[in-house]
N, C-alpha and C. Protein backbone atom coordinates (compact mmCIF):
# COMPACT_ATOMS: atom_id res chain seq x y z
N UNK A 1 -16.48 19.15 -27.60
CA UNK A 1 -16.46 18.52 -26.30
C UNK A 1 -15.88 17.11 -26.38
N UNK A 2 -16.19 16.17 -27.39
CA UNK A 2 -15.47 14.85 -27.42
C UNK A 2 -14.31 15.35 -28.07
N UNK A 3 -13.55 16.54 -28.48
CA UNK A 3 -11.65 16.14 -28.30
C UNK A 3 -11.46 15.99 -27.63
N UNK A 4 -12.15 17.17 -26.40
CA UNK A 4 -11.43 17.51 -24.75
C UNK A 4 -11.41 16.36 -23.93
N UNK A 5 -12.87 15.22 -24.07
CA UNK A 5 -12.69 14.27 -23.14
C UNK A 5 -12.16 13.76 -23.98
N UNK A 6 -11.77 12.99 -25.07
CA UNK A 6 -10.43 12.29 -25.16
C UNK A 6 -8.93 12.40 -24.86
N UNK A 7 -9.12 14.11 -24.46
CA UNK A 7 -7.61 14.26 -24.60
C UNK A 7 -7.49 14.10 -22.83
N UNK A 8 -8.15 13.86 -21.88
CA UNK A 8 -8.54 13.42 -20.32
C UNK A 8 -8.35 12.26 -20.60
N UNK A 9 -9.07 11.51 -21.35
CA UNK A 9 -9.28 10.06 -21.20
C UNK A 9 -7.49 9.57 -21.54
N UNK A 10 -6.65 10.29 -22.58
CA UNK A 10 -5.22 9.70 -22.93
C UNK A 10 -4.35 10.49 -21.86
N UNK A 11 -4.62 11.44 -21.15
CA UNK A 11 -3.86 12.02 -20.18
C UNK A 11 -4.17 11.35 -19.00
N UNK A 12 -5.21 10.65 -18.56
CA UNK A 12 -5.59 9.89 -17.17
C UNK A 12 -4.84 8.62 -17.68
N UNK A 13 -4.83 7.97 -18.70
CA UNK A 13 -4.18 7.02 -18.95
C UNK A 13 -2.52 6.64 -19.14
N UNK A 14 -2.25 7.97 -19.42
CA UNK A 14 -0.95 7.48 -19.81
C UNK A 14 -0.14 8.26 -18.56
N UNK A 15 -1.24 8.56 -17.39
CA UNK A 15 -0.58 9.57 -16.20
C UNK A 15 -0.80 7.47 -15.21
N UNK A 16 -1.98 7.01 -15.31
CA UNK A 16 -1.43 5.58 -14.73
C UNK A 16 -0.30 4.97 -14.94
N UNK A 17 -0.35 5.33 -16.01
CA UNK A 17 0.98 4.11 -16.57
C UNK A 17 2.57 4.63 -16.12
N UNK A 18 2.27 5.90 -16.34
CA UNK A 18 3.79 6.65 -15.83
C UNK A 18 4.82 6.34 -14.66
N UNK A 19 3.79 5.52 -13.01
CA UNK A 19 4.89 5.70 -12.36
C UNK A 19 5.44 6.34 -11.94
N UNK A 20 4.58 7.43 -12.19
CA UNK A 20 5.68 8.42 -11.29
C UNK A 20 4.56 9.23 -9.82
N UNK A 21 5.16 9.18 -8.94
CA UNK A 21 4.50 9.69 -7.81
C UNK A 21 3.99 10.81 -7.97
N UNK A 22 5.19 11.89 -8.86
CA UNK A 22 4.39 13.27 -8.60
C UNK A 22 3.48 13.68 -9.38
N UNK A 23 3.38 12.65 -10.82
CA UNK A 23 2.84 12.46 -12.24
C UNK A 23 1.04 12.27 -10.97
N UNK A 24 1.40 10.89 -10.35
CA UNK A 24 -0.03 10.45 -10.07
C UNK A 24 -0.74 11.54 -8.83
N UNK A 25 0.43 11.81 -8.02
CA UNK A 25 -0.44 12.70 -6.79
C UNK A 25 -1.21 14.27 -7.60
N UNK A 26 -0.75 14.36 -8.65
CA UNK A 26 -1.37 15.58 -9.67
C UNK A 26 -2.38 14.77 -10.33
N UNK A 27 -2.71 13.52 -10.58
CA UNK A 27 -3.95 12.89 -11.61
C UNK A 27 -5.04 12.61 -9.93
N UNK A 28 -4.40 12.69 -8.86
CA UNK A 28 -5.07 12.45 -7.90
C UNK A 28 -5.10 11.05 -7.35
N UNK A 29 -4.17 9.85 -8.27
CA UNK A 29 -4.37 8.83 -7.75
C UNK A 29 -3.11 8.88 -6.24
N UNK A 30 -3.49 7.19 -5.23
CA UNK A 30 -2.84 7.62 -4.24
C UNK A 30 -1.57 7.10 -5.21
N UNK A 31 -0.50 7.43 -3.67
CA UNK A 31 0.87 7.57 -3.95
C UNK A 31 1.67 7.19 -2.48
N UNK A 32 2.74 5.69 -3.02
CA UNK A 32 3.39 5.37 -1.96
C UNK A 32 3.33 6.23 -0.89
N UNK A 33 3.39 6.22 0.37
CA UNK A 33 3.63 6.94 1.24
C UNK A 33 4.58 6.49 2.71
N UNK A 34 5.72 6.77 2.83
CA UNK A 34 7.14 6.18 3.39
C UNK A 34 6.60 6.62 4.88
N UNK A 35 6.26 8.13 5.04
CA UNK A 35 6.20 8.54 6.67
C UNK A 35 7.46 8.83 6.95
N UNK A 36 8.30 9.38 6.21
CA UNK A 36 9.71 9.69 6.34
C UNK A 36 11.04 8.97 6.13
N UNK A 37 10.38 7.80 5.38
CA UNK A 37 11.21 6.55 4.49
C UNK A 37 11.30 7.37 2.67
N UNK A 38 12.22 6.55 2.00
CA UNK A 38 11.50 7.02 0.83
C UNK A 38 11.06 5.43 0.44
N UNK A 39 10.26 5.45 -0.69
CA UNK A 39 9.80 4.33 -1.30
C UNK A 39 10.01 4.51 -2.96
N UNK A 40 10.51 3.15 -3.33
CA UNK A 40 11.04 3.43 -5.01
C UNK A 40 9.80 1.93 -5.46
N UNK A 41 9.22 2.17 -6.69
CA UNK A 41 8.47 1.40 -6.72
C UNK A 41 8.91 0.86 -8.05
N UNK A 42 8.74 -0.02 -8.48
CA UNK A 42 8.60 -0.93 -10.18
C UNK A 42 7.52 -1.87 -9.97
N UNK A 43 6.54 -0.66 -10.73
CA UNK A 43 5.33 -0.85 -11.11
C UNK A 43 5.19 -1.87 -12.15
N UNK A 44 4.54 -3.05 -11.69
CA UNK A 44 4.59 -4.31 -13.25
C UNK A 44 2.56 -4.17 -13.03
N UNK A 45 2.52 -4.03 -12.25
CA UNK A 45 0.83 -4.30 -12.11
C UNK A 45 -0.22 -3.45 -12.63
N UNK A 46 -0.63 -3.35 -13.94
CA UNK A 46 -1.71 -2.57 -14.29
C UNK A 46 -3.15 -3.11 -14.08
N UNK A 47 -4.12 -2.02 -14.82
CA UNK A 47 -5.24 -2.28 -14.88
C UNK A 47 -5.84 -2.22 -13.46
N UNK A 48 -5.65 -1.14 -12.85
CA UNK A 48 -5.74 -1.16 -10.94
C UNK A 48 -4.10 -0.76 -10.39
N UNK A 49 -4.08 -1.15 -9.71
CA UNK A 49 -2.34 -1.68 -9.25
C UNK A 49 -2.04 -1.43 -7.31
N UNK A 50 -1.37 -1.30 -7.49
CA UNK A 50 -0.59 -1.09 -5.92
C UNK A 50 -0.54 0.04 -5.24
N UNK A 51 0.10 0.31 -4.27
CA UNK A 51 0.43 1.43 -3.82
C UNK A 51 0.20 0.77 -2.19
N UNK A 52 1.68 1.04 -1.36
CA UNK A 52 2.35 0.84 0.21
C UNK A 52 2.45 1.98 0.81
N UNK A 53 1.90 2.32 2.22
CA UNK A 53 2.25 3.02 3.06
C UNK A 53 3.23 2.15 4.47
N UNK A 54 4.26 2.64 4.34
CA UNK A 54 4.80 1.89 5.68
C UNK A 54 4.92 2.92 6.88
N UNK A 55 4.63 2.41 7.80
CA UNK A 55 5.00 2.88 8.91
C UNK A 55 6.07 1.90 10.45
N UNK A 56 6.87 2.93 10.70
CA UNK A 56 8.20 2.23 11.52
C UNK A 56 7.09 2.08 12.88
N UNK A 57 7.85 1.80 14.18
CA UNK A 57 7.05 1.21 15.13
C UNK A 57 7.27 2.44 15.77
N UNK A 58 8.36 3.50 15.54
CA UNK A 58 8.30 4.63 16.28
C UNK A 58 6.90 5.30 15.70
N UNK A 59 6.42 5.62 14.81
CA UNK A 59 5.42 6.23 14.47
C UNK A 59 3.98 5.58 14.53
N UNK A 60 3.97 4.14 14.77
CA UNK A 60 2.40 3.45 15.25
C UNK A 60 2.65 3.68 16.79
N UNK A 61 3.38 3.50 17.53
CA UNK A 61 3.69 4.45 18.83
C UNK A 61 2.95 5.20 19.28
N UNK A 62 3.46 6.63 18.22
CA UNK A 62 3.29 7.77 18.33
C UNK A 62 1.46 7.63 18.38
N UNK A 63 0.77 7.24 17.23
CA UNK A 63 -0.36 6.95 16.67
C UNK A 63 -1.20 6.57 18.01
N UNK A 64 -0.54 5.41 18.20
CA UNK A 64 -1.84 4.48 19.53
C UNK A 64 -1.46 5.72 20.35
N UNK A 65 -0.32 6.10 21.11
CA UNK A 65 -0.60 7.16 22.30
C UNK A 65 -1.40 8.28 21.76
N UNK A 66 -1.68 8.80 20.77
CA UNK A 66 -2.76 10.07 20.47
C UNK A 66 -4.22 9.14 20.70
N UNK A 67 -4.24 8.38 20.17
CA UNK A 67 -5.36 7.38 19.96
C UNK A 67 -6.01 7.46 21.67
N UNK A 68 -5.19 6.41 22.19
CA UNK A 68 -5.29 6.03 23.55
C UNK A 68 -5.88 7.24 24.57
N UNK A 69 -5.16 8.39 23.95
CA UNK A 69 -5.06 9.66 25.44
C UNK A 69 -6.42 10.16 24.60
N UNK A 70 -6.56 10.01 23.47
CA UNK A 70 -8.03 10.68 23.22
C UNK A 70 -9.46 10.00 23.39
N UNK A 71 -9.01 8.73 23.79
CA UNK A 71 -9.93 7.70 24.38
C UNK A 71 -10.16 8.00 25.86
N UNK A 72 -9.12 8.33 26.31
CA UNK A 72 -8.40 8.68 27.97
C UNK A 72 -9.12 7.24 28.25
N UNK A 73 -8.05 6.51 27.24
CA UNK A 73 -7.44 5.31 27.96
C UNK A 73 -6.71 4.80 29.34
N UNK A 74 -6.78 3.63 29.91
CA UNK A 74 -6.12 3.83 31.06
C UNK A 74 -4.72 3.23 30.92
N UNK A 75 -3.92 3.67 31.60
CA UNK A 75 -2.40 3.27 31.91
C UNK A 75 -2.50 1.16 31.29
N UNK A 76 -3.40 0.37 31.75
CA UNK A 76 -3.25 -0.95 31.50
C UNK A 76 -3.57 -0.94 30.06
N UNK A 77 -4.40 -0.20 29.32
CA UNK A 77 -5.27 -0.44 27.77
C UNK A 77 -3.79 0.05 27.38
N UNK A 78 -3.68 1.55 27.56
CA UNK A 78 -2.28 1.75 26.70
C UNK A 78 -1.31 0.73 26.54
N UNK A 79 -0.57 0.18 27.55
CA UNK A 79 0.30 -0.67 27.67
C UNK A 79 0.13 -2.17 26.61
N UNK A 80 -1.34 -2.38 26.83
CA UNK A 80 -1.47 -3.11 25.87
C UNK A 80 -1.30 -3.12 24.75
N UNK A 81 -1.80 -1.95 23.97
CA UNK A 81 -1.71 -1.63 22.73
C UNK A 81 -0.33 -1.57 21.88
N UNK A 82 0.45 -0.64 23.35
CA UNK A 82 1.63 -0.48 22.59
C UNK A 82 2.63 -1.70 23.03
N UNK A 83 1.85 -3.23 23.31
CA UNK A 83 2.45 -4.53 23.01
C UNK A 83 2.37 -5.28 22.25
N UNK A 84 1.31 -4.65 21.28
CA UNK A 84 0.54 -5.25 20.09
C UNK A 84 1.46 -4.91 18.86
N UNK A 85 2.27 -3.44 18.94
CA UNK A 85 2.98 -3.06 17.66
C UNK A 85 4.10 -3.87 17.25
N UNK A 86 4.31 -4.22 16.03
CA UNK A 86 5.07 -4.57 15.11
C UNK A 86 6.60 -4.46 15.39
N UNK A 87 7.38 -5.11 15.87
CA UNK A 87 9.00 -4.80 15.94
C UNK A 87 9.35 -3.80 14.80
N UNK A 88 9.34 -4.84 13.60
CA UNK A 88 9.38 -3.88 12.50
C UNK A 88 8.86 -3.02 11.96
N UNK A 89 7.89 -3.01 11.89
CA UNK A 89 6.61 -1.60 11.70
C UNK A 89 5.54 -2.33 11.21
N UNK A 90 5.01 -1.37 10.29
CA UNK A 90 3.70 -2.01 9.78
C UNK A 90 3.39 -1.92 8.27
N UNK A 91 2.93 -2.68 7.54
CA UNK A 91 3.03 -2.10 5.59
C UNK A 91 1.68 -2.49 5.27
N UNK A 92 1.15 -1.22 4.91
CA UNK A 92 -0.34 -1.14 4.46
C UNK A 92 -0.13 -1.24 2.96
N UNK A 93 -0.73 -2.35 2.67
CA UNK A 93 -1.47 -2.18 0.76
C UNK A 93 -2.49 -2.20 0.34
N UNK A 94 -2.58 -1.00 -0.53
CA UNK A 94 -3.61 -0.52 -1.19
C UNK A 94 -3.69 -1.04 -2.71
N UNK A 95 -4.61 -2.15 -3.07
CA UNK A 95 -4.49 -2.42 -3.95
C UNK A 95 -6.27 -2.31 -4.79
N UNK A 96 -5.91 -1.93 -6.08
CA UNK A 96 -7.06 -1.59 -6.67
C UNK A 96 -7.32 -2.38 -8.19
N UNK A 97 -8.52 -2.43 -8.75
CA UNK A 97 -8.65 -3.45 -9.56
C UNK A 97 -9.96 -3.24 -10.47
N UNK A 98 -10.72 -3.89 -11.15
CA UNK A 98 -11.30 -3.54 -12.62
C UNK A 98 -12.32 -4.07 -11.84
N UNK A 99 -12.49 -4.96 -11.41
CA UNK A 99 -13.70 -5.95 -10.98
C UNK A 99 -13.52 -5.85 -9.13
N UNK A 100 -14.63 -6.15 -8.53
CA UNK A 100 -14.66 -6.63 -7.95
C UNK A 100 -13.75 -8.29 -7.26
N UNK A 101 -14.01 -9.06 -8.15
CA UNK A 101 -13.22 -10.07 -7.52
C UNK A 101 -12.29 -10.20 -8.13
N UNK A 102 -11.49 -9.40 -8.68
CA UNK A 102 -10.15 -9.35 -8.62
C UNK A 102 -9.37 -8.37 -7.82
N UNK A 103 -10.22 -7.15 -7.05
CA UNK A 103 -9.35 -6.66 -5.97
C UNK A 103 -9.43 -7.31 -4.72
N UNK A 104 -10.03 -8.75 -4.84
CA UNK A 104 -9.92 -9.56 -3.36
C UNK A 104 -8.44 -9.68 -2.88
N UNK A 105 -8.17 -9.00 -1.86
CA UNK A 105 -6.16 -9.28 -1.71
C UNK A 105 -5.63 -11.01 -1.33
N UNK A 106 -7.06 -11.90 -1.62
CA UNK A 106 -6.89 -13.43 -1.61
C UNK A 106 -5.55 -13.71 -3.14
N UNK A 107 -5.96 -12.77 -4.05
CA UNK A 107 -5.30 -12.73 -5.24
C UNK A 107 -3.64 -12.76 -4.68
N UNK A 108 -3.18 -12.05 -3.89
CA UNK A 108 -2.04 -11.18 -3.85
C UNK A 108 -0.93 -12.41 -2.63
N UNK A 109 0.14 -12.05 -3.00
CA UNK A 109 0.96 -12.72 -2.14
C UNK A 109 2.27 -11.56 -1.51
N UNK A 110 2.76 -11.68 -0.45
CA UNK A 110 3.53 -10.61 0.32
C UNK A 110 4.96 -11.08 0.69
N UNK A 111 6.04 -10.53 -0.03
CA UNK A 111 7.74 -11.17 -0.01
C UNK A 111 8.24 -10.21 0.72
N UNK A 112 8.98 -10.32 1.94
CA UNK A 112 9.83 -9.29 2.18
C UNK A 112 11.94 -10.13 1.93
N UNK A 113 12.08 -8.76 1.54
CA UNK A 113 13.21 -9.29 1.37
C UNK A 113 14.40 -8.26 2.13
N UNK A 114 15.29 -8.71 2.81
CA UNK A 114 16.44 -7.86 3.00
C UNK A 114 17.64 -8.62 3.44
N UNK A 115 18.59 -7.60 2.42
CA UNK A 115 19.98 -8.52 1.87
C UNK A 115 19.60 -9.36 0.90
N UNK A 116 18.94 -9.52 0.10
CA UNK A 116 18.89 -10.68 -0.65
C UNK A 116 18.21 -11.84 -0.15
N UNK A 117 17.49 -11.54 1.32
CA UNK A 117 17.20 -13.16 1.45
C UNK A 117 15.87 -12.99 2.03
N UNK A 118 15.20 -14.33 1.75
CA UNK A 118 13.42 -14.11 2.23
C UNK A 118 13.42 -13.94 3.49
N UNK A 119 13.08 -13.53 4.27
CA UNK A 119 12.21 -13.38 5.61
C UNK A 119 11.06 -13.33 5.95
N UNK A 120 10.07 -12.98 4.59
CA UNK A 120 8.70 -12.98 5.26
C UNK A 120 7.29 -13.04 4.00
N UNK A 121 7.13 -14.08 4.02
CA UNK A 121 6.03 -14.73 2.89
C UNK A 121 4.86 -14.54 3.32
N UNK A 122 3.76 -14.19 3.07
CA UNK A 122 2.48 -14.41 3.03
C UNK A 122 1.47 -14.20 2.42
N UNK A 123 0.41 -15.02 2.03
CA UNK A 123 -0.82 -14.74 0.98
C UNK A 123 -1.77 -13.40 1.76
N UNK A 124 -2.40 -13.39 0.53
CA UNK A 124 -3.32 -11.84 1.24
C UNK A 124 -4.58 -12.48 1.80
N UNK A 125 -5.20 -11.81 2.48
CA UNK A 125 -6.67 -12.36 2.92
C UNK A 125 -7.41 -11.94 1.94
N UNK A 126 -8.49 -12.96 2.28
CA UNK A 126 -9.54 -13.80 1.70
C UNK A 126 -10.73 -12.14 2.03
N UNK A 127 -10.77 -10.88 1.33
CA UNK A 127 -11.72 -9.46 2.12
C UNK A 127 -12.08 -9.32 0.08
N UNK A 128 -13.44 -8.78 0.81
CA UNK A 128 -14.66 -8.44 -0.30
C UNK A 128 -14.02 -7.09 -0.38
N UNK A 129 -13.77 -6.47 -1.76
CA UNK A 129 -13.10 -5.17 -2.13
C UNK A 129 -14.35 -4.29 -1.77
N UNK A 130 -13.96 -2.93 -1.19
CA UNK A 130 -14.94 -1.85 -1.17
C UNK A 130 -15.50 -1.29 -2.70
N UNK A 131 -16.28 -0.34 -2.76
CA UNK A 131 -16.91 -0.11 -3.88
C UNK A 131 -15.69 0.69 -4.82
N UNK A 132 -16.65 0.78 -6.21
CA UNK A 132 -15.11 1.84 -7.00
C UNK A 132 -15.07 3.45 -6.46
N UNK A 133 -13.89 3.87 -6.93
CA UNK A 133 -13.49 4.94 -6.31
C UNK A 133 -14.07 5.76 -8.13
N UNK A 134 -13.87 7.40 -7.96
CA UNK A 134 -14.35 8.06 -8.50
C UNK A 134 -13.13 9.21 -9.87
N UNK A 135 -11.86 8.21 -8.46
CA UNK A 135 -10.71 9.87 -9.15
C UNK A 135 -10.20 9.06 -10.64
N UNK A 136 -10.34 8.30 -11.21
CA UNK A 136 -9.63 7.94 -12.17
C UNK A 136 -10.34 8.02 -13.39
N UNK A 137 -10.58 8.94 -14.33
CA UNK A 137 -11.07 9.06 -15.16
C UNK A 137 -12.62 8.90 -15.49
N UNK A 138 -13.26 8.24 -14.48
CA UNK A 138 -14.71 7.81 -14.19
C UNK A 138 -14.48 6.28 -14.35
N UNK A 139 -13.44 5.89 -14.62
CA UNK A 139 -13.47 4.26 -14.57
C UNK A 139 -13.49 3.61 -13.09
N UNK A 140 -13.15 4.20 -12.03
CA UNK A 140 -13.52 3.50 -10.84
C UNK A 140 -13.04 2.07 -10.64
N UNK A 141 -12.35 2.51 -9.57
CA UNK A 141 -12.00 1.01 -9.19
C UNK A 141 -12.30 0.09 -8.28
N UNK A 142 -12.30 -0.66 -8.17
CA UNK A 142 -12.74 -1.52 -6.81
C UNK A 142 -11.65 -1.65 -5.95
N UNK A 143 -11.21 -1.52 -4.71
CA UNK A 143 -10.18 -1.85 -3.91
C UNK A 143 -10.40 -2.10 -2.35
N UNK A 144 -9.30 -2.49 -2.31
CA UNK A 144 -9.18 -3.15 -0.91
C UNK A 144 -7.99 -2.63 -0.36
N UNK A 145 -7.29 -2.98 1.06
CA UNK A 145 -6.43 -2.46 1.86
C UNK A 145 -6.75 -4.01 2.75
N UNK A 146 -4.98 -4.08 2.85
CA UNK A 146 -4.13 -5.31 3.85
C UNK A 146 -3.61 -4.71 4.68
N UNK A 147 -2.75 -5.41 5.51
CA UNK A 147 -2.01 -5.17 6.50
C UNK A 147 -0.93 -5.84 6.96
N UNK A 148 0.20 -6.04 6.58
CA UNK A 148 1.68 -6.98 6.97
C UNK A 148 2.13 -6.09 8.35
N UNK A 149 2.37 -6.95 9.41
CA UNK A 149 2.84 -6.72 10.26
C UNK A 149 4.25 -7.77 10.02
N UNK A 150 5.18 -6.64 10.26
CA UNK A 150 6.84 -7.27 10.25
C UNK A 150 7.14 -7.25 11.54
N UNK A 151 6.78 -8.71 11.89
CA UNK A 151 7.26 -8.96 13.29
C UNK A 151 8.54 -8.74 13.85
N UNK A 152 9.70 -8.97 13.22
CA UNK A 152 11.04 -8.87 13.93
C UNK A 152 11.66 -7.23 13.50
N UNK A 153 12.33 -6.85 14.11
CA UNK A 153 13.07 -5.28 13.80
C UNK A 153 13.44 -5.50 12.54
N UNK A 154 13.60 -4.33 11.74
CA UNK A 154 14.34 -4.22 10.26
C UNK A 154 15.12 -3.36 10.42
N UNK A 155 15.79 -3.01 9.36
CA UNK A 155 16.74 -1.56 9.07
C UNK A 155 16.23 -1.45 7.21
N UNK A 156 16.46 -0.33 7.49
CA UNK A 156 16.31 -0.08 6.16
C UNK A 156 17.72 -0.22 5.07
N UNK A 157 17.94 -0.12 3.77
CA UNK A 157 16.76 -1.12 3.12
C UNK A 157 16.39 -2.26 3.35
N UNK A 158 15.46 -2.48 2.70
CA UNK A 158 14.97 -3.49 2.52
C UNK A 158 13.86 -3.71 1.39
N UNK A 159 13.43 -5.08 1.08
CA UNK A 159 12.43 -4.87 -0.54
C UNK A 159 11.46 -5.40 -0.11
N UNK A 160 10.36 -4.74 -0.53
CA UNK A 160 8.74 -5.48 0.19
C UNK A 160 8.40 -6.04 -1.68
N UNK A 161 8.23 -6.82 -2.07
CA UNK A 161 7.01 -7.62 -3.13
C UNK A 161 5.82 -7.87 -2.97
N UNK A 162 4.95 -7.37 -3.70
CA UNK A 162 3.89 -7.53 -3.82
C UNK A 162 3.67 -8.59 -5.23
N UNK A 163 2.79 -9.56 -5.33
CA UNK A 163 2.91 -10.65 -6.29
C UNK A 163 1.56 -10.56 -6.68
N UNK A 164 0.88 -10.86 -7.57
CA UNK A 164 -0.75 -10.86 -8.14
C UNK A 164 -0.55 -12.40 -8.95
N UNK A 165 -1.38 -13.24 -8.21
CA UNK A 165 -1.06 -14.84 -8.67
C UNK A 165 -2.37 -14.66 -9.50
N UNK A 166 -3.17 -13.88 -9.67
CA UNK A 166 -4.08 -13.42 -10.46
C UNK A 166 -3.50 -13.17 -12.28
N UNK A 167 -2.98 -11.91 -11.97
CA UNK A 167 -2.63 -11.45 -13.54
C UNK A 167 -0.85 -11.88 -13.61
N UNK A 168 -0.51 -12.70 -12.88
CA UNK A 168 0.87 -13.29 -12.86
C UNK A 168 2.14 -11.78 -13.03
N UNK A 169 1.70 -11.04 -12.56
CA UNK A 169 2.95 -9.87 -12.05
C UNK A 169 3.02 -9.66 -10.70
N UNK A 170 4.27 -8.62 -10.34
CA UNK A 170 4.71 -8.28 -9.34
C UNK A 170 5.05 -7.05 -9.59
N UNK A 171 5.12 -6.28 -7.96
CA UNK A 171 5.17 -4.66 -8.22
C UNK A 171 6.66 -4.88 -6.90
N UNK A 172 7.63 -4.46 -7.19
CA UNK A 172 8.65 -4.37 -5.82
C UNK A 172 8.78 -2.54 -5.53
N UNK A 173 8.73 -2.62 -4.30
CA UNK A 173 9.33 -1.35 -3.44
C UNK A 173 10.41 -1.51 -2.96
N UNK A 174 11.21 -0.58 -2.68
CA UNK A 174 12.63 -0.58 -1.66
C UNK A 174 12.03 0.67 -1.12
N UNK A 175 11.99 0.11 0.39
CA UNK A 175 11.84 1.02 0.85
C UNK A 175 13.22 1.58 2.15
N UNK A 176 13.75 2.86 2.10
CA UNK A 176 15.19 3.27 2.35
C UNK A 176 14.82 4.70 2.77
N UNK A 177 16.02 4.95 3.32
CA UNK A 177 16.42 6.26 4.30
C UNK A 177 16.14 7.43 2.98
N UNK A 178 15.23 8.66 2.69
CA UNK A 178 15.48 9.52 2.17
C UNK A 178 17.03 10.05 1.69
């Protein structure tokens, strides 16, 4: 019985480290998720790490009107809501971590880049990580989830950075047309 869990313990490990989406959605960890973008990641962040879901403003749209009509919201709430969405869309990060106060996303800083040039800086908030999760080998992680709203329209590509002023790396996505 202790080969078998070692040979889990070097296959959960060296399936983190891999990088590869279809490597991790088979170990069960999450996995970028575009919504009909693709997303290319260079993973620098171990010991926990990253992982972006973006969504365009056509599809938080889509979202609040299911939302709204299943509220049977009224014509003024809807309207509101869908004045609240993002020109550019919206980029959820999921970031996970060893400790507790190091998956605070206070750690983390947010670059968007397209063409080569900054457009959109910001530190992560100051949020108490939820408890550890269960799928990673039994090591469990602690994590948290942000939220960048890209105020002005984009096109794709473009490069989202994620920065850890914590363990001094960065994880970049391009996220682009399938």
């Amino acid at each position: 019985m202790l080969i078998k869990s070692g040979y889990i313990f070097v296959l959960t490990f060296l399936l983190s480290l891999s990088g590869c989406a279809v490597l991790d959605e088979m170990a069960g960890l999450p996995v970028n998720e575009g919504n009909g973008y693709a997303i290319e990641h260079d993973r620098k962040i171990y010991g926990g790490g990253v992982h972006i879901e973006y969504r365009d403003s056509g599809l938080l749209e889509s979202e609040i009107k299911k939302r709204m009509e299943n509220r049977m919201a009224s014509e003024f709430e809807l309207q509101q809501a869908l004045d609240q969405i993002p020109a550019g869309g919206r980029i959820f990060v999921h970031y996970e971590a060893i400790t507790v106060e190091a998956a605070n996303t206070e750690w983390l800083e947010y670059v968007l880049f397209k063409d080569g040039e900054e457009i959109y800086r910001r530190k992560g908030k100051d949020q108490i990580a939820e408890v550890p999760t269960s799928y990673s080998g039994g090591i469990g992680f602690w994590w948290n989830i942000d939220v960048v709203d890209i105020r002005q329209p984009i096109t794709v590509p473009f490069k989202f950075i994620v920065i850890s002023n914590l363990k001094y790396q960065r994880d970049t996505f391009t996220i682009s047309k399938p």
